[in-house]
C-alpha atoms as a PDB file:
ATOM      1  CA  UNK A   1     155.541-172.747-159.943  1.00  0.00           C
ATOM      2  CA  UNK A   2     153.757-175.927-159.250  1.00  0.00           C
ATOM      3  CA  UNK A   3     149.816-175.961-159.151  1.00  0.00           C
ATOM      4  CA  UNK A   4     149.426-176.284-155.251  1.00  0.00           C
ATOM      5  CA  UNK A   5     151.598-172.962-155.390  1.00  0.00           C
ATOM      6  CA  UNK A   6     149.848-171.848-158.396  1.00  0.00           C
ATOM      7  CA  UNK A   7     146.562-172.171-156.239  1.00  0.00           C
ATOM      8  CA  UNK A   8     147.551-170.875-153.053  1.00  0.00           C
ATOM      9  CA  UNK A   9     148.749-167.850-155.161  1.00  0.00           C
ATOM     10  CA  UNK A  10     144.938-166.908-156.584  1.00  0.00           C
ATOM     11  CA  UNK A  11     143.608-167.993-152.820  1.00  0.00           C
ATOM     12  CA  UNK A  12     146.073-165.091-151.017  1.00  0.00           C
ATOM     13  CA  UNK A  13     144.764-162.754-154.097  1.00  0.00           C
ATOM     14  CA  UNK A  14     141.163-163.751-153.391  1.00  0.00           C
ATOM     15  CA  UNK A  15     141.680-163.145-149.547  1.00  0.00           C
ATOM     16  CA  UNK A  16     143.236-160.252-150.174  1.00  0.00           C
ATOM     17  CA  UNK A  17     140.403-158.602-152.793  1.00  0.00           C
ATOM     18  CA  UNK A  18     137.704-159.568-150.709  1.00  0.00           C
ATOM     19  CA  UNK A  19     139.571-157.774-148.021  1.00  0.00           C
ATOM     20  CA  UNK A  20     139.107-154.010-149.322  1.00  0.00           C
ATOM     21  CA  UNK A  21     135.269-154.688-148.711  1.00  0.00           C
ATOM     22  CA  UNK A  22     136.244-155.317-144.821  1.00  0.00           C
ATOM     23  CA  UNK A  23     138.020-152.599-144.566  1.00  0.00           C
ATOM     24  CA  UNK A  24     135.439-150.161-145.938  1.00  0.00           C
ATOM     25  CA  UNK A  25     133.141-151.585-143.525  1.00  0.00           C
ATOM     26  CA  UNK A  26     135.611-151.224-140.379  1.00  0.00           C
ATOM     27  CA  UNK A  27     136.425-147.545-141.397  1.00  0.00           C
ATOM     28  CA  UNK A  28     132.831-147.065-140.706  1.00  0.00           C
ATOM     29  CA  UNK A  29     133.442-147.380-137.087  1.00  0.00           C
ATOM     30  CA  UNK A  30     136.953-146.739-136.868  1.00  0.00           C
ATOM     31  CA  UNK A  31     139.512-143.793-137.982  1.00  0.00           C
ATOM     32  CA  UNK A  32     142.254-145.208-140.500  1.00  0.00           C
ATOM     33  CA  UNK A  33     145.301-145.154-138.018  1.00  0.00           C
ATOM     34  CA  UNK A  34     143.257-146.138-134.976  1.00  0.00           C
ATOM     35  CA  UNK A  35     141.995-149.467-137.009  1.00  0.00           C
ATOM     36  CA  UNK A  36     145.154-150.415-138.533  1.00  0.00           C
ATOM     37  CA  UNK A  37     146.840-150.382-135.126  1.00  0.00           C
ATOM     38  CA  UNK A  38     144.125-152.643-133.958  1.00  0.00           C
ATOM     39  CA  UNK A  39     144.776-155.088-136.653  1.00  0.00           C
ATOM     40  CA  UNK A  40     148.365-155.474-136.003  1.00  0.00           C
ATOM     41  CA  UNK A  41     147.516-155.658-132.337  1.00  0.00           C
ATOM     42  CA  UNK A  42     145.254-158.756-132.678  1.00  0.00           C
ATOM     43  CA  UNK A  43     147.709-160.065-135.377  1.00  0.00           C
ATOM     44  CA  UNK A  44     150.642-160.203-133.015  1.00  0.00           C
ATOM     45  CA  UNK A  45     148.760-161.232-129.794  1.00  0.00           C
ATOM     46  CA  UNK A  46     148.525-164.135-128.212  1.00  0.00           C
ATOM     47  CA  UNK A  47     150.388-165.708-130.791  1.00  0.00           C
ATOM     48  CA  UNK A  48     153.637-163.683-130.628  1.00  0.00           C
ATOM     49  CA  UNK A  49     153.621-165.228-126.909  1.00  0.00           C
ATOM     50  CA  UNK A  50     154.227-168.960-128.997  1.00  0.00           C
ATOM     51  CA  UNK A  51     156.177-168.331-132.135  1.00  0.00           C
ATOM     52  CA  UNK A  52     159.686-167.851-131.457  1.00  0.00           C
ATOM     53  CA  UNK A  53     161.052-164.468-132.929  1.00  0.00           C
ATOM     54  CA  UNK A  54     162.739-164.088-135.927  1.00  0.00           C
ATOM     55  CA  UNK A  55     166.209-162.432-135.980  1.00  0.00           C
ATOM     56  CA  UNK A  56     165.511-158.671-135.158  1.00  0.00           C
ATOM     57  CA  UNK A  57     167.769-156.393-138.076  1.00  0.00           C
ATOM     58  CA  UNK A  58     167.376-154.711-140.957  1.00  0.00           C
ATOM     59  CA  UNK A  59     165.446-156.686-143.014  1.00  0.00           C
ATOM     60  CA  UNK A  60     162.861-157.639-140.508  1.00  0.00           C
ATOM     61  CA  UNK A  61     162.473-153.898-139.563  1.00  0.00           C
ATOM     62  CA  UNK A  62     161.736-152.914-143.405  1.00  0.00           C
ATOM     63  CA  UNK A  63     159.309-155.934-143.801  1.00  0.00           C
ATOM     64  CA  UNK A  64     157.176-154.696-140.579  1.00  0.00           C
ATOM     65  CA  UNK A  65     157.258-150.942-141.782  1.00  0.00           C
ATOM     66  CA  UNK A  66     156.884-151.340-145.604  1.00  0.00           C
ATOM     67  CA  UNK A  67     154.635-154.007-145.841  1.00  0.00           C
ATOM     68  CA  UNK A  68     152.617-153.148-142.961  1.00  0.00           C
ATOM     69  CA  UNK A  69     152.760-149.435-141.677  1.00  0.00           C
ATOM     70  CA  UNK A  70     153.246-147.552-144.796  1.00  0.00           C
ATOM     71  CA  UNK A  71     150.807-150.149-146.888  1.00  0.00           C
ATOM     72  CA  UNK A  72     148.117-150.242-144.475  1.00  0.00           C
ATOM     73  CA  UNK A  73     147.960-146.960-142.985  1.00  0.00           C
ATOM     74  CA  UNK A  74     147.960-145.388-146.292  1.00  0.00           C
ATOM     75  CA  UNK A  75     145.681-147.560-147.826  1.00  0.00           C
ATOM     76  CA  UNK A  76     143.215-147.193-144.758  1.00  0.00           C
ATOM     77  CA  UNK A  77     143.741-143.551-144.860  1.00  0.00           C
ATOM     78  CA  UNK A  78     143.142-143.341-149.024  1.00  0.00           C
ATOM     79  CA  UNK A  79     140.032-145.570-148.817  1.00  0.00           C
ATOM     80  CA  UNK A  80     138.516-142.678-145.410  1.00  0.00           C
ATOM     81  CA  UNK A  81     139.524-139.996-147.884  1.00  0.00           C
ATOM     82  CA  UNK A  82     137.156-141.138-150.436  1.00  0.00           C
ATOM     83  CA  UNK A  83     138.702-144.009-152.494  1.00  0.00           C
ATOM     84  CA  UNK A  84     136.372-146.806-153.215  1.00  0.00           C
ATOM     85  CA  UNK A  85     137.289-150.560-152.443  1.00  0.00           C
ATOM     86  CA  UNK A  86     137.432-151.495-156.027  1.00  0.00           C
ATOM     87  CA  UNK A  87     139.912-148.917-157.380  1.00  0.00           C
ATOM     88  CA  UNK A  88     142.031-149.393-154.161  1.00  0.00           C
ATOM     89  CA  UNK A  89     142.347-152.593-154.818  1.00  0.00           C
ATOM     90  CA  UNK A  90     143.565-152.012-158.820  1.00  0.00           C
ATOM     91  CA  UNK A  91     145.372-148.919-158.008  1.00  0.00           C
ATOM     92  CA  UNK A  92     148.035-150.702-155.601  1.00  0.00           C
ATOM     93  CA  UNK A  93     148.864-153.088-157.917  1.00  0.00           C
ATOM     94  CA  UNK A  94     152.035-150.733-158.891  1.00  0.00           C
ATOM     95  CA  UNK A  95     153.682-152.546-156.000  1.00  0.00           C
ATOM     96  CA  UNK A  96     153.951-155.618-158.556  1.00  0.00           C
ATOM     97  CA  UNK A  97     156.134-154.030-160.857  1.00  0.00           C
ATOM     98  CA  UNK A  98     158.421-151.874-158.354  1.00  0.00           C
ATOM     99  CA  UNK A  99     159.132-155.650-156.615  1.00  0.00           C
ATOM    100  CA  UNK A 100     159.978-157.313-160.133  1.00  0.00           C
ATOM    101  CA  UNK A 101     162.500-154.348-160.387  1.00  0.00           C
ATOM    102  CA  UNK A 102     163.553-154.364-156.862  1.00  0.00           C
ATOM    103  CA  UNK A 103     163.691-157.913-157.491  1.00  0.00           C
ATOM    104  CA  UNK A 104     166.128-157.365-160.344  1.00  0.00           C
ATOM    105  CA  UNK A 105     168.754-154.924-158.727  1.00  0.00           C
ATOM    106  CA  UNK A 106     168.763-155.981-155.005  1.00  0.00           C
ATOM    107  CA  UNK A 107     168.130-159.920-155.332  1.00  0.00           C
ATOM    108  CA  UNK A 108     169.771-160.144-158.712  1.00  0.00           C
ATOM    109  CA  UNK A 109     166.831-162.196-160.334  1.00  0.00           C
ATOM    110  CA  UNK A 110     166.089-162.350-163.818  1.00  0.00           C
ATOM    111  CA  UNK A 111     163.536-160.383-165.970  1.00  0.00           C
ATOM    112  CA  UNK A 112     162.305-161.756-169.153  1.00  0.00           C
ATOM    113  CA  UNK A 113     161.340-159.522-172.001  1.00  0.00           C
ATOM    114  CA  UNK A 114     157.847-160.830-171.770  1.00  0.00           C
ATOM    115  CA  UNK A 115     157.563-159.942-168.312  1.00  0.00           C
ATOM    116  CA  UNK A 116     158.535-156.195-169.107  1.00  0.00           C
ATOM    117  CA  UNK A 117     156.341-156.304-172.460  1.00  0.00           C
ATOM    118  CA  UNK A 118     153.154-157.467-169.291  1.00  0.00           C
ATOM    119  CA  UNK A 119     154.731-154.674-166.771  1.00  0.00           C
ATOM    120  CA  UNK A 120     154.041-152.198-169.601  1.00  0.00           C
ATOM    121  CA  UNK A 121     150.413-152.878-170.473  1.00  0.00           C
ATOM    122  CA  UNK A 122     149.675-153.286-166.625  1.00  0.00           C
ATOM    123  CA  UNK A 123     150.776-149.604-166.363  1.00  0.00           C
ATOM    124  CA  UNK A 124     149.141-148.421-169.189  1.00  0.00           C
ATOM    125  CA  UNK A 125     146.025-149.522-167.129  1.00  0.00           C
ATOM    126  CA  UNK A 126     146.903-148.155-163.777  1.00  0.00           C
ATOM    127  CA  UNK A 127     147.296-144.898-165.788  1.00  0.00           C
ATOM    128  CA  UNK A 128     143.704-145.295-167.218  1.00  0.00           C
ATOM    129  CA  UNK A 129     142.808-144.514-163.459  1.00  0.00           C
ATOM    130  CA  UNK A 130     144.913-141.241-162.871  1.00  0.00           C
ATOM    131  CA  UNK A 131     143.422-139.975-166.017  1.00  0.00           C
ATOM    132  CA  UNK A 132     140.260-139.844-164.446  1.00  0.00           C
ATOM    133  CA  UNK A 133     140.765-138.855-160.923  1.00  0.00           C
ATOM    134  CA  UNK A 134     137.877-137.565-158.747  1.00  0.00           C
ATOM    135  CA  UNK A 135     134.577-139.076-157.349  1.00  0.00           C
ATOM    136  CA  UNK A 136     135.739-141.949-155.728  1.00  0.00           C
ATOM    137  CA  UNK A 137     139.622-141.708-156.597  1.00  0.00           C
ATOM    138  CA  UNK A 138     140.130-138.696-154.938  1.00  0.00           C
ATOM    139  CA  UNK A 139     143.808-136.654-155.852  1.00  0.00           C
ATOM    140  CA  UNK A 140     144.832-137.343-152.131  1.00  0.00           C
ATOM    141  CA  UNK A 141     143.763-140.721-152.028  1.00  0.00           C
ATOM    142  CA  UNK A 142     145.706-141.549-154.986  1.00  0.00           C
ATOM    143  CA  UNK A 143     148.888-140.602-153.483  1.00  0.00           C
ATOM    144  CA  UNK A 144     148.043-141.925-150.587  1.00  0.00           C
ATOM    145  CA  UNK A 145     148.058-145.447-152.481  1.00  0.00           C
ATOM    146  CA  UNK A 146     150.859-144.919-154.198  1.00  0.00           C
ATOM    147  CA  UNK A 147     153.008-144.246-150.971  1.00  0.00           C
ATOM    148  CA  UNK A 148     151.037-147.129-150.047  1.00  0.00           C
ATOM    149  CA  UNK A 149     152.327-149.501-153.255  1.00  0.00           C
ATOM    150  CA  UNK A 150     156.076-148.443-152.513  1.00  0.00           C
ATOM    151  CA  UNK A 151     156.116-149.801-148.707  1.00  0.00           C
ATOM    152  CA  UNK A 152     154.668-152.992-150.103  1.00  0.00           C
ATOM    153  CA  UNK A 153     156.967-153.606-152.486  1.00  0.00           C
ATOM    154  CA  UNK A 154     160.356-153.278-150.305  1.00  0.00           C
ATOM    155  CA  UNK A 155     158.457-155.503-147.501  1.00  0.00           C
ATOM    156  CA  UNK A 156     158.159-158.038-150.723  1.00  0.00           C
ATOM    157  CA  UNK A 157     161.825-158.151-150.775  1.00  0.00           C
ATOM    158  CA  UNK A 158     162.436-157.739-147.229  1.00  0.00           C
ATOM    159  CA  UNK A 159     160.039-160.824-146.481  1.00  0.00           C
ATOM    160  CA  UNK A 160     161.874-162.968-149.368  1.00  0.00           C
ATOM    161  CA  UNK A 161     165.240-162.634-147.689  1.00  0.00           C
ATOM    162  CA  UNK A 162     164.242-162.887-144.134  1.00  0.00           C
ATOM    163  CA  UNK A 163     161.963-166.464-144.688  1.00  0.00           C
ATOM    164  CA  UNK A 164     165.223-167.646-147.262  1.00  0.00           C
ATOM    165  CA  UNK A 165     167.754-166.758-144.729  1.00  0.00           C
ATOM    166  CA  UNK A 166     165.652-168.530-142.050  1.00  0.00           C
ATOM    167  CA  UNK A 167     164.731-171.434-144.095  1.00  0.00           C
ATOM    168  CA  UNK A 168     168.368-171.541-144.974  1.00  0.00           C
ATOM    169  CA  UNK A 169     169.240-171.845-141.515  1.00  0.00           C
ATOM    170  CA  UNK A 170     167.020-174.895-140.957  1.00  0.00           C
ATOM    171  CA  UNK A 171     167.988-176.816-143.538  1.00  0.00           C
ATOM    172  CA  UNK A 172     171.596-176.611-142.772  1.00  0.00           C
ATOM    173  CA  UNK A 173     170.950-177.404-138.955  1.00  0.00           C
ATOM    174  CA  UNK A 174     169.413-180.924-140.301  1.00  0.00           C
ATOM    175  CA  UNK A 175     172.097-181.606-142.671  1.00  0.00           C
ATOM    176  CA  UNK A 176     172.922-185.136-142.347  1.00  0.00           C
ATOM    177  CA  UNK A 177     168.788-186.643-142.153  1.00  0.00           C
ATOM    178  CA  UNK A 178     167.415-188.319-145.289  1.00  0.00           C
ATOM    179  CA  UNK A 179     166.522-186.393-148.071  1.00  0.00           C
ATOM    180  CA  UNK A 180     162.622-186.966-147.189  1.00  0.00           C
ATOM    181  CA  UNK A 181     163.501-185.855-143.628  1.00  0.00           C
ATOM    182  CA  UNK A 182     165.200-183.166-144.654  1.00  0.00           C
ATOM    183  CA  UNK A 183     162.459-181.482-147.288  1.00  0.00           C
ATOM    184  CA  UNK A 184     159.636-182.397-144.494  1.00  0.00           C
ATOM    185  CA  UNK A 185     161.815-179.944-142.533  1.00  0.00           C
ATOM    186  CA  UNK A 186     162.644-177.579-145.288  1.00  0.00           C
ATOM    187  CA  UNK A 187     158.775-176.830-145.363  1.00  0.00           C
ATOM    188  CA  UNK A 188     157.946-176.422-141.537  1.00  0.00           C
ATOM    189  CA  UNK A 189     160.491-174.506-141.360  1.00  0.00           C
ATOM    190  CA  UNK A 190     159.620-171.972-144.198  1.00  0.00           C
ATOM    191  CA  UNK A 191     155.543-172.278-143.220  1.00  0.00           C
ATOM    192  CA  UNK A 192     156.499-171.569-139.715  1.00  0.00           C
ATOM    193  CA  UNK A 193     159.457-168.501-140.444  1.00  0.00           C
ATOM    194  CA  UNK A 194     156.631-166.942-142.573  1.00  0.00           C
ATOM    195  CA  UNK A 195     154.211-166.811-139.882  1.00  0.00           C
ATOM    196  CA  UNK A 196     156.722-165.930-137.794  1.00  0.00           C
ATOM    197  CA  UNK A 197     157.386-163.262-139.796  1.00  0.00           C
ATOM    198  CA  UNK A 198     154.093-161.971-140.039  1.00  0.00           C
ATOM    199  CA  UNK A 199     153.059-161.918-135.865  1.00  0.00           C
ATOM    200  CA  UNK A 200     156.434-160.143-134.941  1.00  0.00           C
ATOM    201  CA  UNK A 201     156.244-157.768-138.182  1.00  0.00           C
ATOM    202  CA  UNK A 202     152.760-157.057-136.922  1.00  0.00           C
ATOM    203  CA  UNK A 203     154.190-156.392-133.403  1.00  0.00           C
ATOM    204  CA  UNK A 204     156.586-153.885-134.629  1.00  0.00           C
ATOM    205  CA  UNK A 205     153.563-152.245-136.610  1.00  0.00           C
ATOM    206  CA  UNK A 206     151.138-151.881-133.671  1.00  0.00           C
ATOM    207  CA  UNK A 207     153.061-150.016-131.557  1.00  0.00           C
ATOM    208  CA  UNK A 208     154.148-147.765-134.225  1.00  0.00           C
ATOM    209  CA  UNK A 209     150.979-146.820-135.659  1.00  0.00           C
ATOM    210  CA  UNK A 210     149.296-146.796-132.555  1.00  0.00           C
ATOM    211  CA  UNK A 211     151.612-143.968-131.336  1.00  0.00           C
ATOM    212  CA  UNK A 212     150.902-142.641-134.820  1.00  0.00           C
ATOM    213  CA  UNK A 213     146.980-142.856-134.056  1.00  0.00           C
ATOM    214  CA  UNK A 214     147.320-141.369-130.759  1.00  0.00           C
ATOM    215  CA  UNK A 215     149.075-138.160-131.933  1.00  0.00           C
ATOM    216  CA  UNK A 216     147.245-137.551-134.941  1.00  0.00           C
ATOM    217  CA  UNK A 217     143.651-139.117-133.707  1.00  0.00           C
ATOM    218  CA  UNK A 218     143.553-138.106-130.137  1.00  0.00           C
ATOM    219  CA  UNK A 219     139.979-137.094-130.164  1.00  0.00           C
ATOM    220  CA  UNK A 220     139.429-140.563-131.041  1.00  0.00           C
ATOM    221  CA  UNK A 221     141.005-142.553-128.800  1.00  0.00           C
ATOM    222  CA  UNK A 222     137.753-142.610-125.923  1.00  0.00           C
ATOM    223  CA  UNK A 223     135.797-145.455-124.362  1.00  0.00           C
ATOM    224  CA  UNK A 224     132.384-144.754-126.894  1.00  0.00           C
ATOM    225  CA  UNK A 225     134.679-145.081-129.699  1.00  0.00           C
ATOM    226  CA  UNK A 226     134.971-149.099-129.260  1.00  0.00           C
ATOM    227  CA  UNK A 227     131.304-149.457-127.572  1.00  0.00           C
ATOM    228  CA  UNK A 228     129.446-147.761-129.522  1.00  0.00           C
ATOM    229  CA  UNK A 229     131.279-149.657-133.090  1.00  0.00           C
ATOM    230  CA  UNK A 230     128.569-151.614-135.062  1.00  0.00           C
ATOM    231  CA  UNK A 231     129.003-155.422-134.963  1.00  0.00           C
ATOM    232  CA  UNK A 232     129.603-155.170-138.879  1.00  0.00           C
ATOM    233  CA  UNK A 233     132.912-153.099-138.044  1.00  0.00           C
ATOM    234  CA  UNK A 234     134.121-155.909-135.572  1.00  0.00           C
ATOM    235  CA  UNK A 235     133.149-158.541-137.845  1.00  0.00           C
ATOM    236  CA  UNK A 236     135.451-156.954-140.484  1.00  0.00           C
ATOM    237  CA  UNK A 237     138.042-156.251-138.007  1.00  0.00           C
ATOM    238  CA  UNK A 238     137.925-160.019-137.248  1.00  0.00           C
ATOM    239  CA  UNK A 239     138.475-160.983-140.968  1.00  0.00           C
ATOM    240  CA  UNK A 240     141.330-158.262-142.022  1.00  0.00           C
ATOM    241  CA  UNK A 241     143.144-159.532-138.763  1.00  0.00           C
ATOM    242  CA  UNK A 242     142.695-163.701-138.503  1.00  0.00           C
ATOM    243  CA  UNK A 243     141.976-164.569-142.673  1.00  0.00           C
ATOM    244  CA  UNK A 244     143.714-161.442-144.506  1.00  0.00           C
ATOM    245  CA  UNK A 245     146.851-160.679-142.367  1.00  0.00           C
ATOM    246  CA  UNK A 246     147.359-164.110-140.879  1.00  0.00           C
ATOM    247  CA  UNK A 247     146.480-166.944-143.455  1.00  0.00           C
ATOM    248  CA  UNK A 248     146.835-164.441-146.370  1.00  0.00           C
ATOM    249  CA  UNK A 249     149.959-162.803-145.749  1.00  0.00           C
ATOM    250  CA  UNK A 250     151.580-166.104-143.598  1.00  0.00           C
ATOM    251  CA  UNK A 251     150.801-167.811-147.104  1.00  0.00           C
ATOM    252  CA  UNK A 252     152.607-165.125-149.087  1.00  0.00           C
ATOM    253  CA  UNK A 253     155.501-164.937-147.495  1.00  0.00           C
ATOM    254  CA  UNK A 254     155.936-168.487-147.740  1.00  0.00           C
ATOM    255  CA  UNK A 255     155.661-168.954-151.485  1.00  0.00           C
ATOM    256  CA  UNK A 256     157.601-165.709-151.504  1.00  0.00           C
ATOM    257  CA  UNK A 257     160.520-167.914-149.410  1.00  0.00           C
ATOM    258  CA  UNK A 258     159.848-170.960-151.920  1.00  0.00           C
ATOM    259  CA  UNK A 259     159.649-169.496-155.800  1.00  0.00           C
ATOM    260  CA  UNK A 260     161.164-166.553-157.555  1.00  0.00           C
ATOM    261  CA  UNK A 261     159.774-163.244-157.163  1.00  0.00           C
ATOM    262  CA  UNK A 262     159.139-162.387-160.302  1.00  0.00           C
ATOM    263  CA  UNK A 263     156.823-165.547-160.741  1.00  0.00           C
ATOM    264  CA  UNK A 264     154.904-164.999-157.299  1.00  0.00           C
ATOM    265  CA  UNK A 265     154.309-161.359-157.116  1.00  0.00           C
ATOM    266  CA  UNK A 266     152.649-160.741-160.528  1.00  0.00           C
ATOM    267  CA  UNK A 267     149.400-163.084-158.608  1.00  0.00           C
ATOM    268  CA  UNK A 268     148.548-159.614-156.721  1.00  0.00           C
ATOM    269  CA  UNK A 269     146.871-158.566-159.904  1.00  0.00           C
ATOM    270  CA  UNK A 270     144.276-160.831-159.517  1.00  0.00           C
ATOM    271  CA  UNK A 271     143.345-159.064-156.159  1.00  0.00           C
ATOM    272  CA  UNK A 272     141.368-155.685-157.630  1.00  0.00           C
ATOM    273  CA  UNK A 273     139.215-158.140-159.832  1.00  0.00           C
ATOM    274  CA  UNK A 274     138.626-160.135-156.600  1.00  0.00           C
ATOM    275  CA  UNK A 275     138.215-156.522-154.989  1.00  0.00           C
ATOM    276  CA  UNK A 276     136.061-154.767-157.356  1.00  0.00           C
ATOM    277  CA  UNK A 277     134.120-157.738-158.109  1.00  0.00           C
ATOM    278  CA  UNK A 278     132.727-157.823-154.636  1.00  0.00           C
ATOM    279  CA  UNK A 279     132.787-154.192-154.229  1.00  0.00           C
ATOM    280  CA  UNK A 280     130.141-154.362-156.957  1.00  0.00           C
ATOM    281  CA  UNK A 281     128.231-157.241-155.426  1.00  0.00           C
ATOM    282  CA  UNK A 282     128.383-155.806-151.387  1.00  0.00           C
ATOM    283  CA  UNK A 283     128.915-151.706-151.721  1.00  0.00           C
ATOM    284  CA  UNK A 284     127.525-151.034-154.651  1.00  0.00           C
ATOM    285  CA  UNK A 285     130.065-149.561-156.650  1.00  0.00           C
ATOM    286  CA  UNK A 286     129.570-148.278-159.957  1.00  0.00           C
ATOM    287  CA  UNK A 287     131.714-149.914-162.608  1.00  0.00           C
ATOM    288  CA  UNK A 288     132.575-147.562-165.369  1.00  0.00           C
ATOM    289  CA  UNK A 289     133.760-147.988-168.728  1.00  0.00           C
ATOM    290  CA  UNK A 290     137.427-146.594-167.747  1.00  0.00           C
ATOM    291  CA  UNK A 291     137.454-148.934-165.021  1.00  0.00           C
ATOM    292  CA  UNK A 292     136.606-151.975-167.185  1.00  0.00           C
ATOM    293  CA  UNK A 293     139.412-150.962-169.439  1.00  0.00           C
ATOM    294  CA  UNK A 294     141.822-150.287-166.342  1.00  0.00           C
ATOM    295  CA  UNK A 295     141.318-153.795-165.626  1.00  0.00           C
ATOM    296  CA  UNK A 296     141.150-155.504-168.912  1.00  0.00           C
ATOM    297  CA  UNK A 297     144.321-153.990-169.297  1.00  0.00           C
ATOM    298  CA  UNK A 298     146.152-154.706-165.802  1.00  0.00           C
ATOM    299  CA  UNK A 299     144.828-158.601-166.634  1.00  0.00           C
ATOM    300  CA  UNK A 300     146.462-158.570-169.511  1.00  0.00           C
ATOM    301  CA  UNK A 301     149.551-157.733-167.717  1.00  0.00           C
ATOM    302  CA  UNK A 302     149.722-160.156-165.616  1.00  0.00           C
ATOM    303  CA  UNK A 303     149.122-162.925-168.455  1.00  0.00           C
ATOM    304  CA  UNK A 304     151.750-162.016-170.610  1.00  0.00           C
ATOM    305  CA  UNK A 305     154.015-161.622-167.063  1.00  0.00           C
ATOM    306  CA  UNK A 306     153.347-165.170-166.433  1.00  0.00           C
ATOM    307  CA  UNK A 307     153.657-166.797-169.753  1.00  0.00           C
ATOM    308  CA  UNK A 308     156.301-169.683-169.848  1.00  0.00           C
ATOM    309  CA  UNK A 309     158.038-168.456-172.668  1.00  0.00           C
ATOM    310  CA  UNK A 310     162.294-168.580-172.691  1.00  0.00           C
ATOM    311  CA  UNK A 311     163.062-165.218-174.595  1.00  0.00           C
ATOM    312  CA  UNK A 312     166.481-164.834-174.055  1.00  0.00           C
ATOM    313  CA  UNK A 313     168.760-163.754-171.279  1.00  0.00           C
ATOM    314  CA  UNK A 314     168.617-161.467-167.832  1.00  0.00           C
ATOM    315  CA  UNK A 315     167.870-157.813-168.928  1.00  0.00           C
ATOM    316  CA  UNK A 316     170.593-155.545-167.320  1.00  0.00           C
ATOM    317  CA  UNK A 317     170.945-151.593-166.839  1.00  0.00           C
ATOM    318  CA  UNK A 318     172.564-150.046-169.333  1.00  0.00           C
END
């Protein structure tokens, strides 16, 4: 990866932990289903009135539910249940190492021994965490997560082929401009595909989850509900939806559609350092010794996943 990708990579991550802090806050006003819907709602609208649509299959259909109803309504729902920002944040970090895989056997890309030797000790620090459930990593919670980790991880893929196949698309349609012309193109293509992506994915989402919300929050779904929400709650509202989902996941799916995989995704660990760091610093949460080691270890991981080292060929199943 080049450094502008390198540093767009730790910005999403940064977004993205500071993000779990947001949503604690708009949970305080808001029921987990009810809040999620409203974040895909003002992700999708006005813009999905100016961004032409991508191509509605398969793919685009597994992006918009993976990556953004199972994720985000489990995640919401974990984090109501009891789970704090921080450990959220470190917890769904399994999604990395389900995409490298996915990665591997759907898209065919390579694995490097190093990167399995990282995948390891990154799990051996996710499973620091489910050896101490309870207090604020409740049992349900942590499933909750982990259903959440698996949608993420085929939207990854889903969100790779879609902005490749549309990228594809628009570089072919320009084939005969100059070779400047023709990467200019390459790039507004890709930047606007991903965002593309992202507004009509969220589209799908709202109107899933808010028939979701209305069935299983009904009580909720009155007039006080929205009036009498603190201004901290619509504040955070307003940062999950325009900075998180927008920039952070518009700028994800793009390097997604411009590197391998396996070389993006492993970024996302930074995100529960970013995420319990400013748990810490805004909640309050209380760092343990388990959940310095949880992270020491899941850092590590993503190191050793990212070292430039050539050790030999693509791993296959035996």
């Amino acid at each position: 990866m080049t450094p502008l990708y390198t540093a767009l990579a730790v910005l999403v991550t940064f977004i993205w932990g500071v993000n779990f802090t947001f949503i604690a806050w708009g949970l305080e006003s808001f029921p987990p289903l009810m809040l999620t819907a409203l974040r895909f709602f003002f992700t999708a609208v006005p813009l999905v009135f100016f961004l032409k649509p991508p191509k509605f299959n398969r793919t685009l259909y597994i992006y918009a539910i993976g990556t953004f109803v199972m994720q985000y309504a489990f995640v919401f729902t974990a984090m109501h249940l009891g789970a704090s920002a921080g450990l959220t944040a470190l917890l769904l970090q399994i999604q990395i190492f389900v995409t490298v895989l996915l990665a591997y056997f759907i898209l065919g890309e390579a694995v490097s021994r190093m990167q399995l030797i990282g995948m390891i000790v990154g799990v051996l620090g996710l499973s620091v965490i489910a050896l101490n459930l309870g207090g604020d990593m409740p049992l349900a919670g942590f499933v909750c997560i982990l259903i959440a980790a698996i949608g993420w991880s085929f939207g990854n893929i889903a969100s790779k082929q879609a902005s490749t196949q549309a990228t594809l698309k628009a570089t072919q349609q320009g084939a005969g401009v100059s070779i400047v012309s023709a990467n200019t193109g390459k790039n507004k293509a890709s930047a606007l595909s991903a965002l593309a992506l992202v507004v009509w994915g969220g589209l799908i989402a709202c109107v899933i989850l808010t028939l979701s919300s209305l069935i299983f929050e009904t009580e909720a779904w009155q007039l006080a509900t929205f009036t009498e929400a603190s201004l901290k709650s619509w504040l955070s509202l307003g940062f999950i939806v325009y900075v998180s989902t927008l920039i952070g996941f518009g700028l994800w799916a793009h390097l997604l559609s411009q590197n391998v995989a396996s070389n993006v995704v492993p970024f996302a660990l930074l995100v529960p350092v970013f995420g319990m760091v400013t748990s810490v610093l805004l909640t309050g949460e209380v760092v343990t010794w388990w959940k310095m080691l949880a992270m020491t270890l899941i850092l590590s991981g993503l190191l050793l996943a990212n070292m430039k080292i050539k050790l030999g060929r693509k791993l296959r199943p035996t």
